[in-house]
C-alpha atoms as a PDB file:
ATOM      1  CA  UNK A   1     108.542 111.901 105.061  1.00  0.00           C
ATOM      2  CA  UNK A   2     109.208 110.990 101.275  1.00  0.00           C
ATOM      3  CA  UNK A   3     109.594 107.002 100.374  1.00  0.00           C
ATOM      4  CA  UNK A   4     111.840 105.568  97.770  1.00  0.00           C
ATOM      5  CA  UNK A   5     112.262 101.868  96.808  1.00  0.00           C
ATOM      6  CA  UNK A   6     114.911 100.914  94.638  1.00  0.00           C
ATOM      7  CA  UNK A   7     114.782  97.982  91.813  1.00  0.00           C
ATOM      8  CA  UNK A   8     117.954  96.740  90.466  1.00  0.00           C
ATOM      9  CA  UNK A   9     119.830  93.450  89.526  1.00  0.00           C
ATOM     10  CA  UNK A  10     122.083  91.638  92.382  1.00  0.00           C
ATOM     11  CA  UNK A  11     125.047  92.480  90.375  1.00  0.00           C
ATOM     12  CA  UNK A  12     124.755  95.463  91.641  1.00  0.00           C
ATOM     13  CA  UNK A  13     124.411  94.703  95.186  1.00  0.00           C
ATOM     14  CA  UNK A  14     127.325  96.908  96.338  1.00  0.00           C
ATOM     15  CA  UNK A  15     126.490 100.341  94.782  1.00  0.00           C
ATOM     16  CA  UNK A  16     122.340  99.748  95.913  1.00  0.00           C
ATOM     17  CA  UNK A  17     123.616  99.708  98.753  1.00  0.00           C
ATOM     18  CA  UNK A  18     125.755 102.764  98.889  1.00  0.00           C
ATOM     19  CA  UNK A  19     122.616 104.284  97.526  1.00  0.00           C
ATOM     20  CA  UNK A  20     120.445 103.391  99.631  1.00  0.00           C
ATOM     21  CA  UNK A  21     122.398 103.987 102.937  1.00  0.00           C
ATOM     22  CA  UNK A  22     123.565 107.892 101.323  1.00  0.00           C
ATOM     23  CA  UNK A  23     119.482 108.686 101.085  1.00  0.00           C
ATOM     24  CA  UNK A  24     118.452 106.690 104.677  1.00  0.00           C
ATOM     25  CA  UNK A  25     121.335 109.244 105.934  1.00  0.00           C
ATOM     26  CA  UNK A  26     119.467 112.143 104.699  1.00  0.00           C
ATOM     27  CA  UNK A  27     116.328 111.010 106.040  1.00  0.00           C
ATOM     28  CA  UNK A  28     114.371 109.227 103.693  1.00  0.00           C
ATOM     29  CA  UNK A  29     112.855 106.089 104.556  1.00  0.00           C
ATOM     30  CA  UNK A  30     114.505 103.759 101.737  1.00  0.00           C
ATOM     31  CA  UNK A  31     112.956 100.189 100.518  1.00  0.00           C
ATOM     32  CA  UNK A  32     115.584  98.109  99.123  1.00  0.00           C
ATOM     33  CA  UNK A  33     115.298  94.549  97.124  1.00  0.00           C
ATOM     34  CA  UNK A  34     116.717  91.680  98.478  1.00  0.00           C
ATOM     35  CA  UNK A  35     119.990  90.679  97.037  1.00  0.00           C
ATOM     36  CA  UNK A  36     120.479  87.405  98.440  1.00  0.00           C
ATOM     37  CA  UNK A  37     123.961  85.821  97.463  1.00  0.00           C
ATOM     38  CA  UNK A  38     124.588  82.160  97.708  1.00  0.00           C
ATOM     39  CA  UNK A  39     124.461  80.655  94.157  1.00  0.00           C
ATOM     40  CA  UNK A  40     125.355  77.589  95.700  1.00  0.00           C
ATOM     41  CA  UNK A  41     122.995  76.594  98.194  1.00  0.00           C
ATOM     42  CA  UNK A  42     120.445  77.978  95.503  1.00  0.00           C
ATOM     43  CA  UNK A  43     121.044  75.110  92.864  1.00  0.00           C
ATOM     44  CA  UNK A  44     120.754  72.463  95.640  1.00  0.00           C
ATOM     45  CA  UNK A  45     117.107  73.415  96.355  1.00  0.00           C
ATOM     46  CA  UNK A  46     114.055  71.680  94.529  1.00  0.00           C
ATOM     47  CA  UNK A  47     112.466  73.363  91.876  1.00  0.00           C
ATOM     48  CA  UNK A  48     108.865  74.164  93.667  1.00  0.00           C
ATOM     49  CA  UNK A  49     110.485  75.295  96.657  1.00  0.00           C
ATOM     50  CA  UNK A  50     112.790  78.332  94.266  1.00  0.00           C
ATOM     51  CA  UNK A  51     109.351  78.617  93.248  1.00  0.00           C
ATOM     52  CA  UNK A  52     107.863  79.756  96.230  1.00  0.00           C
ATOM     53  CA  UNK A  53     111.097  81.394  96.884  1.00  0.00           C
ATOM     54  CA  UNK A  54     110.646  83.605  93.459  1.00  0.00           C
ATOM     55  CA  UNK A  55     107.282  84.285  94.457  1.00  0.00           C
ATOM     56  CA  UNK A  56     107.462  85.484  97.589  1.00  0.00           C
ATOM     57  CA  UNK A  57     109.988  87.822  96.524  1.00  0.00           C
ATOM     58  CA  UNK A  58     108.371  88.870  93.797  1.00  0.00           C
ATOM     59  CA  UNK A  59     105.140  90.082  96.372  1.00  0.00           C
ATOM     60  CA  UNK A  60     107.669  91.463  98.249  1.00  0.00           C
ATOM     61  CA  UNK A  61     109.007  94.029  95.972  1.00  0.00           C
ATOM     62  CA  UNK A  62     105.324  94.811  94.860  1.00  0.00           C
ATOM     63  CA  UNK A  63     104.321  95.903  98.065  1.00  0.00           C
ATOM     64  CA  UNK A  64     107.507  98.057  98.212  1.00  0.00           C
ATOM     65  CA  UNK A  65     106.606  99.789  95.269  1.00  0.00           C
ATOM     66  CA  UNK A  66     103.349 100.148  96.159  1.00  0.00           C
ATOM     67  CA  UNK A  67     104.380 101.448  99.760  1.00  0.00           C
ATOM     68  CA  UNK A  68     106.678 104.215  98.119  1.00  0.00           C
ATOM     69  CA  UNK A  69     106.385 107.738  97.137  1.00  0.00           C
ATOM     70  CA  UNK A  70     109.232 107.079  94.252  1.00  0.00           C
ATOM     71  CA  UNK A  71     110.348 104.331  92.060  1.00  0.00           C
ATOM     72  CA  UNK A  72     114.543 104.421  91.272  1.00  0.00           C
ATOM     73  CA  UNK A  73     115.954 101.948  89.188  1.00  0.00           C
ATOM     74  CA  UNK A  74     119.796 101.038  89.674  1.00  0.00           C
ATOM     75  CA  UNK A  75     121.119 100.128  86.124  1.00  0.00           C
ATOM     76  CA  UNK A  76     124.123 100.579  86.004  1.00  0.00           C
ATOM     77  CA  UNK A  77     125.867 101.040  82.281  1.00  0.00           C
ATOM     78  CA  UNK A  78     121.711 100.661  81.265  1.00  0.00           C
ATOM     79  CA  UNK A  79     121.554  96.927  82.642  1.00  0.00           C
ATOM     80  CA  UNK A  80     117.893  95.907  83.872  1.00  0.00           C
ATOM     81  CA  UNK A  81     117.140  92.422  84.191  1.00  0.00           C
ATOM     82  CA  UNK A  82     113.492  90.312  84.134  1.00  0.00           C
ATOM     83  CA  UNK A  83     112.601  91.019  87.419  1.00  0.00           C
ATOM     84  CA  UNK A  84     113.153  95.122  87.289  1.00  0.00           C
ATOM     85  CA  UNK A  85     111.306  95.160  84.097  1.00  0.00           C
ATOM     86  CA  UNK A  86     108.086  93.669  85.996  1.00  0.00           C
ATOM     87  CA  UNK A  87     108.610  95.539  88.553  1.00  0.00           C
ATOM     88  CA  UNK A  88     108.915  98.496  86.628  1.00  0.00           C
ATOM     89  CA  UNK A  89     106.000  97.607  84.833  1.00  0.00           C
ATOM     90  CA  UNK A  90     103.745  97.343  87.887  1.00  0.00           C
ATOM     91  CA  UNK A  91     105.125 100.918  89.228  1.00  0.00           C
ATOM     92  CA  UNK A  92     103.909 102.105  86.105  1.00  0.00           C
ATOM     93  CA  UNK A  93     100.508 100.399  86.500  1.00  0.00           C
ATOM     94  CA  UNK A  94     100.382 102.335  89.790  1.00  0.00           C
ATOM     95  CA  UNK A  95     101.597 105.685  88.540  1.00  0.00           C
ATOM     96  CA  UNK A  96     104.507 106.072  90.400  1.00  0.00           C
ATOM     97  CA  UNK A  97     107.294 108.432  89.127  1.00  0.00           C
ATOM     98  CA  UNK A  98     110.030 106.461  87.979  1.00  0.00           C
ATOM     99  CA  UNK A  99     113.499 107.873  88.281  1.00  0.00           C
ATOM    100  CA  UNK A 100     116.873 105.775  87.134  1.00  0.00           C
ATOM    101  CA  UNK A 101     120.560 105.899  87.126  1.00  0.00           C
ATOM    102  CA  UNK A 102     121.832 105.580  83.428  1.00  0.00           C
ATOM    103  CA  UNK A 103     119.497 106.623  80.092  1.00  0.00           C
ATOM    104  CA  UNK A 104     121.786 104.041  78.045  1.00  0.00           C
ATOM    105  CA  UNK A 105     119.134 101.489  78.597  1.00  0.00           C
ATOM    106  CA  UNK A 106     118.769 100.114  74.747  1.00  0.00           C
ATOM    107  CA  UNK A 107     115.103  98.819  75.748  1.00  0.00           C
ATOM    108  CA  UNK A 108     112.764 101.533  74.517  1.00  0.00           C
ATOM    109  CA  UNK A 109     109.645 100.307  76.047  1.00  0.00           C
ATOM    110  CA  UNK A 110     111.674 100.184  79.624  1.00  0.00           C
ATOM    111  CA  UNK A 111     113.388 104.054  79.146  1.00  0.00           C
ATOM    112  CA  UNK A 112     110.671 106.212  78.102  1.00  0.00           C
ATOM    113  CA  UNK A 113     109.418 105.216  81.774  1.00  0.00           C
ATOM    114  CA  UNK A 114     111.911 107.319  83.319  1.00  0.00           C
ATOM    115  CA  UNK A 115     110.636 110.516  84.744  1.00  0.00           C
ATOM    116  CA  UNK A 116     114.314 111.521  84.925  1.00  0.00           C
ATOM    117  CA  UNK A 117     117.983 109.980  84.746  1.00  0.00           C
ATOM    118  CA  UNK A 118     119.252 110.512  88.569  1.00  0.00           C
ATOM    119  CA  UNK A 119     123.092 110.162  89.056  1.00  0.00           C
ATOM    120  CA  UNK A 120     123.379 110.709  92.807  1.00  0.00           C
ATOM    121  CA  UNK A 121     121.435 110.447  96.736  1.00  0.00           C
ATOM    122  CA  UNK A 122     121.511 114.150  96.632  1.00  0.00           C
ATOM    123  CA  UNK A 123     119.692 114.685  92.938  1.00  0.00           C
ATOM    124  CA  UNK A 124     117.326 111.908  94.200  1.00  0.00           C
ATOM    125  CA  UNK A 125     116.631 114.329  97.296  1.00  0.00           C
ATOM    126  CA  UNK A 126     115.719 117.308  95.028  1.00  0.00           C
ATOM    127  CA  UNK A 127     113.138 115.323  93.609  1.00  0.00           C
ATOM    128  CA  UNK A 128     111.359 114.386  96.332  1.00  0.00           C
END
């Protein structure tokens, strides 16, 4: 059975989701980032413990990646924030094909990554 993780900003929370759930439905065993909400409670916490928070997340993902068969990056309209860029970055490191949803990423050291720009579940699927 093929593995994907997926990378992608928090703003996007909704359509990761939808992603995710459309390829777990045809069978692939999906690894998603955690897209905590809660801006609130997040400013009320002490420095060293977002910290540890940050880090731990950070591992996290890594091991995702490094779990998977297949790298996709949600950025939507081209958006990739600091964490999908390391974590893009360390998929690369590990030679895992990288696949993402829009090519209109103006970072040129962060697109030529992409093995291939991947609009839907079902393109993802022929890939794998």
């Amino acid at each position: 059975m093929r593995t994907v993780v997926i990378c992608g900003s928090r703003r996007f929370k909704p359509g990761i989701r939808k992603f995710a759930a459309d390829l777990r439905e045809a069978g692939v065993v999906v690894f998603e980032p955690y897209l905590h909400s809660g801006q609130e409670e997040w400013e009320h916490l002490s420095q060293d413990y977002k910290n540890f928070v940050a880090l731990g997340l950070t591992h996290d993902h890594f091991y995702k990646i490094k779990m998977a068969d297949v790298v996709f990056l949600y950025n939507e309209d081209g958006y990739s924030g600091n964490s999908s860029t390391l974590e893009l970055g360390y998929a690369m490191a590990l030679g895992k094909p990288i696949y993402a949803l829009s090519d209109k990423d103006d970072e040129l050291c962060r697109r030529v990554l992409f093995r291939d720009i991947v609009k839907e579940p079902k393109d993802l699927l022929k890939k794998l």
